[in-house]
N, C-alpha and C. Protein backbone atom coordinates (compact mmCIF):
# COMPACT_ATOMS: atom_id res chain seq x y z
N UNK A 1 105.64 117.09 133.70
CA UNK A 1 105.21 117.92 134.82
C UNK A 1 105.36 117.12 136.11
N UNK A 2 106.25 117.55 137.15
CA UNK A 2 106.31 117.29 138.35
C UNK A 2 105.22 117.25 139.21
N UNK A 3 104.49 116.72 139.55
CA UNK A 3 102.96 116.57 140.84
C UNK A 3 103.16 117.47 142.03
N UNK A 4 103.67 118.67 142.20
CA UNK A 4 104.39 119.29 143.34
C UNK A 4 103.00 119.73 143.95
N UNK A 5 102.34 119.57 144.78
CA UNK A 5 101.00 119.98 145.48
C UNK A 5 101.13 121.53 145.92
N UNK A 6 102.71 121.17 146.65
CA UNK A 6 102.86 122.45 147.92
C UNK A 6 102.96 123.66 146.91
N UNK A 7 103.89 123.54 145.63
CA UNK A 7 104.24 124.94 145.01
C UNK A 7 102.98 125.01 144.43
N UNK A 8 101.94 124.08 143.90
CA UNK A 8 100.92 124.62 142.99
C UNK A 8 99.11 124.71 144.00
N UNK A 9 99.73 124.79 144.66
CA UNK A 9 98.87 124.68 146.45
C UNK A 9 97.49 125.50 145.73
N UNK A 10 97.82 127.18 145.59
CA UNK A 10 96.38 128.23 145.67
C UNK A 10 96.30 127.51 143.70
N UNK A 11 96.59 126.83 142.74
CA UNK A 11 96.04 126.69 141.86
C UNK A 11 94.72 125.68 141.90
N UNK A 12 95.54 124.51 142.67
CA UNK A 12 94.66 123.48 142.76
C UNK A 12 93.30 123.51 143.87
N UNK A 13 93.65 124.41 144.77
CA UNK A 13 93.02 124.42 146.25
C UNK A 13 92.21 125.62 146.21
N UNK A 14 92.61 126.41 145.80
CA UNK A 14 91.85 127.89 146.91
C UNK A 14 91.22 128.18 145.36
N UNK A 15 92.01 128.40 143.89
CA UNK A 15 91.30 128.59 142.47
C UNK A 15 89.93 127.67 141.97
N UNK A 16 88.76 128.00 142.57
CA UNK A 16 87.59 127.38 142.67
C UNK A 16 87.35 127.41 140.90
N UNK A 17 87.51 127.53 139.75
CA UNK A 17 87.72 127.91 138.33
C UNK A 17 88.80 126.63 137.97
N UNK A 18 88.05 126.30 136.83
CA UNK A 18 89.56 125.57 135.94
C UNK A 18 90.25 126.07 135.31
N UNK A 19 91.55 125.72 135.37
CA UNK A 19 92.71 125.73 135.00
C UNK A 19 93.71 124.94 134.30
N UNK A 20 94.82 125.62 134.13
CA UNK A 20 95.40 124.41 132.94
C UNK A 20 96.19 123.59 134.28
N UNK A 21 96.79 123.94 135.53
CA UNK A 21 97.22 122.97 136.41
C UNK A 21 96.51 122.06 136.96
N UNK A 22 95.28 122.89 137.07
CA UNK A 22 94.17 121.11 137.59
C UNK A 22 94.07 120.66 135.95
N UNK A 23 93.91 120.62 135.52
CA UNK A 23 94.20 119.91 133.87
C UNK A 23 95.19 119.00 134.03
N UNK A 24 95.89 119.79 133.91
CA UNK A 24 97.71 118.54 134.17
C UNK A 24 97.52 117.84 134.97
N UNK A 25 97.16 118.52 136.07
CA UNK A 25 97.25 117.12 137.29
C UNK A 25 96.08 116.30 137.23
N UNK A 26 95.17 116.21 136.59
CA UNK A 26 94.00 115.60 136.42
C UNK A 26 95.08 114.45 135.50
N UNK A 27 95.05 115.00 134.08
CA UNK A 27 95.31 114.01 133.47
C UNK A 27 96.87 113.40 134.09
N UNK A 28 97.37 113.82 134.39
CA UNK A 28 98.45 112.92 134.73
C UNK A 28 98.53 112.15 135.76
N UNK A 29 97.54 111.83 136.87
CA UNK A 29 97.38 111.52 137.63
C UNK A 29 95.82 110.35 137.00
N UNK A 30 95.57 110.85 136.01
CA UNK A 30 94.42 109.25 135.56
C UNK A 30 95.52 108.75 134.77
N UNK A 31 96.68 109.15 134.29
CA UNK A 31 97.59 108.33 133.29
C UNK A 31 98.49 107.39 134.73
N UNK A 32 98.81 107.77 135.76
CA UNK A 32 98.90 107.34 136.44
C UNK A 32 98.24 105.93 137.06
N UNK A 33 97.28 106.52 137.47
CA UNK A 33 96.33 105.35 137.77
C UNK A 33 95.84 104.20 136.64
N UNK A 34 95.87 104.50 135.54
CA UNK A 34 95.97 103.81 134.77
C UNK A 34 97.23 102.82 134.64
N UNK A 35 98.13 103.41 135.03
CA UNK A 35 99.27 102.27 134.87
C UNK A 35 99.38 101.34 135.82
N UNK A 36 99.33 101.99 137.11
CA UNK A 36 98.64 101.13 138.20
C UNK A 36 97.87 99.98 137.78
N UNK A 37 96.72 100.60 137.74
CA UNK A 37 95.35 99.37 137.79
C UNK A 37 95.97 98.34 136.87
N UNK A 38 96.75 98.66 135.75
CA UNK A 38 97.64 97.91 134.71
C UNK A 38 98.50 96.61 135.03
N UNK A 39 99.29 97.27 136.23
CA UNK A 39 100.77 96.54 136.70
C UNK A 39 100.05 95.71 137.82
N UNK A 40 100.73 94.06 137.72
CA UNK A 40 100.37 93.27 138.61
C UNK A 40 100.85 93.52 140.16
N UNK A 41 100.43 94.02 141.17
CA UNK A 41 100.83 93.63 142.49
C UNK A 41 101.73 92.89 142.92
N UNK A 42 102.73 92.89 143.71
CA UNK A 42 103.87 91.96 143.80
C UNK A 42 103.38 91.93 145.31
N UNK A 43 103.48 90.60 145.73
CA UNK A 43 103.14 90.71 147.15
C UNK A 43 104.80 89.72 147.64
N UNK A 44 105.34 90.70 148.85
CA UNK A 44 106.58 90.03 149.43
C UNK A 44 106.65 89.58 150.52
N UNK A 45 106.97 88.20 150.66
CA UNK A 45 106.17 87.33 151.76
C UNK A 45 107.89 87.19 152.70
N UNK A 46 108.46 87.95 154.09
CA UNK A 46 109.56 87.79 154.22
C UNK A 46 109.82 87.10 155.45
C-alpha cells in the first residue's frame, strides 16, 4: 500500500470511525518507524 494522504484524504481526516485505511496506514507507518528507530543514522560531515 502506497501512503498517498491526498487520494485517501476524507478516509483518514473527515471519517471520524475506523477503518481499514487508517488500519493500513497505522500499521504501516509503525512498521515504518520501526525500521527507522532500527537503522543507524549516518551523519555527513562535508
Amino acid at each position: 500500500m502506497d501512503l498517498d494522504f491526498k487520494s485517501n484524504k476524507y478516509e483518514l481526516f473527515d471519517d471520524w470511525h475506523q477503518n481499514k485505511t487508517k488500519q493500513a496506514f497505522t500499521q504501516k507507518l509503525q512498521q515504518q518507524a520501526q525500521i527507522e528507530k532500527n537503522t543507524p543514522a549516518t551523519i555527513i560531515i562535508a
